[in-house]
Protein backbone atom coordinates (compact mmCIF):
# COMPACT_ATOMS: atom_id res chain seq x y z
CA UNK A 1 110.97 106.36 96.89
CA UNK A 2 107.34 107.10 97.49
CA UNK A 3 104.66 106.03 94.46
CA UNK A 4 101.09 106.31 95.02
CA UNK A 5 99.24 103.11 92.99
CA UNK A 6 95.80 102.78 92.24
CA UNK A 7 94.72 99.39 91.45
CA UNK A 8 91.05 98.16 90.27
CA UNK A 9 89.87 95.07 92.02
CA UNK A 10 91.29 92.59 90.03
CA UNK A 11 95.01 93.97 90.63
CA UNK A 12 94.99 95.97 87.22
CA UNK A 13 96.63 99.10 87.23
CA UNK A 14 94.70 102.05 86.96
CA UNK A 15 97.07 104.62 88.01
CA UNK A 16 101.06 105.57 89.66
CA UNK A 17 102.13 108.29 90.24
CA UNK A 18 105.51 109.79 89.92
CA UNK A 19 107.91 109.63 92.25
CA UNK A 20 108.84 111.40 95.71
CA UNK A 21 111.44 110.69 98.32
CA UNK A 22 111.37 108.02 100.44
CA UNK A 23 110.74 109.94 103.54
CA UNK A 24 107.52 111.53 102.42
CA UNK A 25 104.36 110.12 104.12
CA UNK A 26 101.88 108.69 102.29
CA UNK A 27 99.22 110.57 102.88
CA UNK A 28 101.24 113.58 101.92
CA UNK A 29 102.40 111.78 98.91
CA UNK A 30 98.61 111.33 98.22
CA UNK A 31 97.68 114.74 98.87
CA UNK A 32 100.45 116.06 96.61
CA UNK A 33 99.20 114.37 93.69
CA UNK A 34 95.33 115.41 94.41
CA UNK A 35 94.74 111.64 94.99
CA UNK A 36 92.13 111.97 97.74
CA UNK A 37 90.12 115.01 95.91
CA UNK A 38 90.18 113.47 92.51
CA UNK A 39 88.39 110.30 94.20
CA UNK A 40 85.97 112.25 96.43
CA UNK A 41 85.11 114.17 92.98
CA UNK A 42 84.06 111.44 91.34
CA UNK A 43 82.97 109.46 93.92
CA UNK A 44 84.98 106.80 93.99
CA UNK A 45 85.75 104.85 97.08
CA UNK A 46 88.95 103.59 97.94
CA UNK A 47 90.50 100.69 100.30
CA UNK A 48 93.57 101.95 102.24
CA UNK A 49 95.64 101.00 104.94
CA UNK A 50 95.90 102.69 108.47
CA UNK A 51 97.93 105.59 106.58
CA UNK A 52 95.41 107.55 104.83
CA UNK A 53 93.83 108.34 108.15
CA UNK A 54 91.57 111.38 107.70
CA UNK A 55 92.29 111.32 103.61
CA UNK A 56 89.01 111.88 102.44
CA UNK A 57 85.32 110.65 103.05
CA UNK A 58 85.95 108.35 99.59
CA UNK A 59 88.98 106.84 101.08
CA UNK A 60 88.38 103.44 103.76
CA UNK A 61 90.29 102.46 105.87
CA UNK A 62 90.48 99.63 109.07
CA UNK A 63 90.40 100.96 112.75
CA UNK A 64 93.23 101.61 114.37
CA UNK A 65 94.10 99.87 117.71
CA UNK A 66 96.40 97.02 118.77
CA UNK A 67 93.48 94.22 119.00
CA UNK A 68 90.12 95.32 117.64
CA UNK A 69 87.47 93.50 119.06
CA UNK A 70 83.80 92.06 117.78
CA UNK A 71 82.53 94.10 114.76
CA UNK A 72 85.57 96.48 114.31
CA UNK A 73 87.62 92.96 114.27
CA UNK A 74 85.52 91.53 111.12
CA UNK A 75 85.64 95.42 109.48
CA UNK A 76 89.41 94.59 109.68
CA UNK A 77 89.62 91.41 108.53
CA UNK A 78 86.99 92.41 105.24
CA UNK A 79 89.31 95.28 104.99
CA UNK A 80 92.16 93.50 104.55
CA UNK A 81 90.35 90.51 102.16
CA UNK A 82 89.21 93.33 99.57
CA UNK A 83 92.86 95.16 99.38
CA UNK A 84 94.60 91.64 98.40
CA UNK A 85 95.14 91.37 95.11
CA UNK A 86 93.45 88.46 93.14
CA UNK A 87 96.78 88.10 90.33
């Protein structure tokens, strides 16, 4: 199954969503539930992984490619550091 959480930065739950199948993408799980317009409409930004490619302006996410080098290395790794959770 496919559930779309939204966590705060501390790992608190802010929102799930209900449930799809297993095979649906996450982006079009995200898109299903108005996930990336709800957050662009109340400007919110977002930390996502690789999947939410092209979501929305409000949604980040790390740069694709096998071995990033320099700055797009660091954006990575800062990427990664502020989507662990802290619980």
């Amino acid at each position: 199954m496919n559930v779309q959480v939204l966590a705060d930065p501390a790992g608190r739950l802010i929102r799930a969503s209900d449930a799809l199948p297993g095979a649906t993408h996450d982006l079009a799980a995200a898109q299903i539930h108005d996930i990336p317009a709800a957050l662009t409409a109340h400007d919110i930004k977002c930390w996502a992984d690789k999947a939410y490619q092209g979501a929305s302006p409000a949604i980040r996410i790390p740069f694709r490619g096998r071995s990033p080098r320099g700055r797009r290395r660091r954006h990575n790794r800062d990427h990664a550091k502020s989507r662990r959770s802290t619980v």
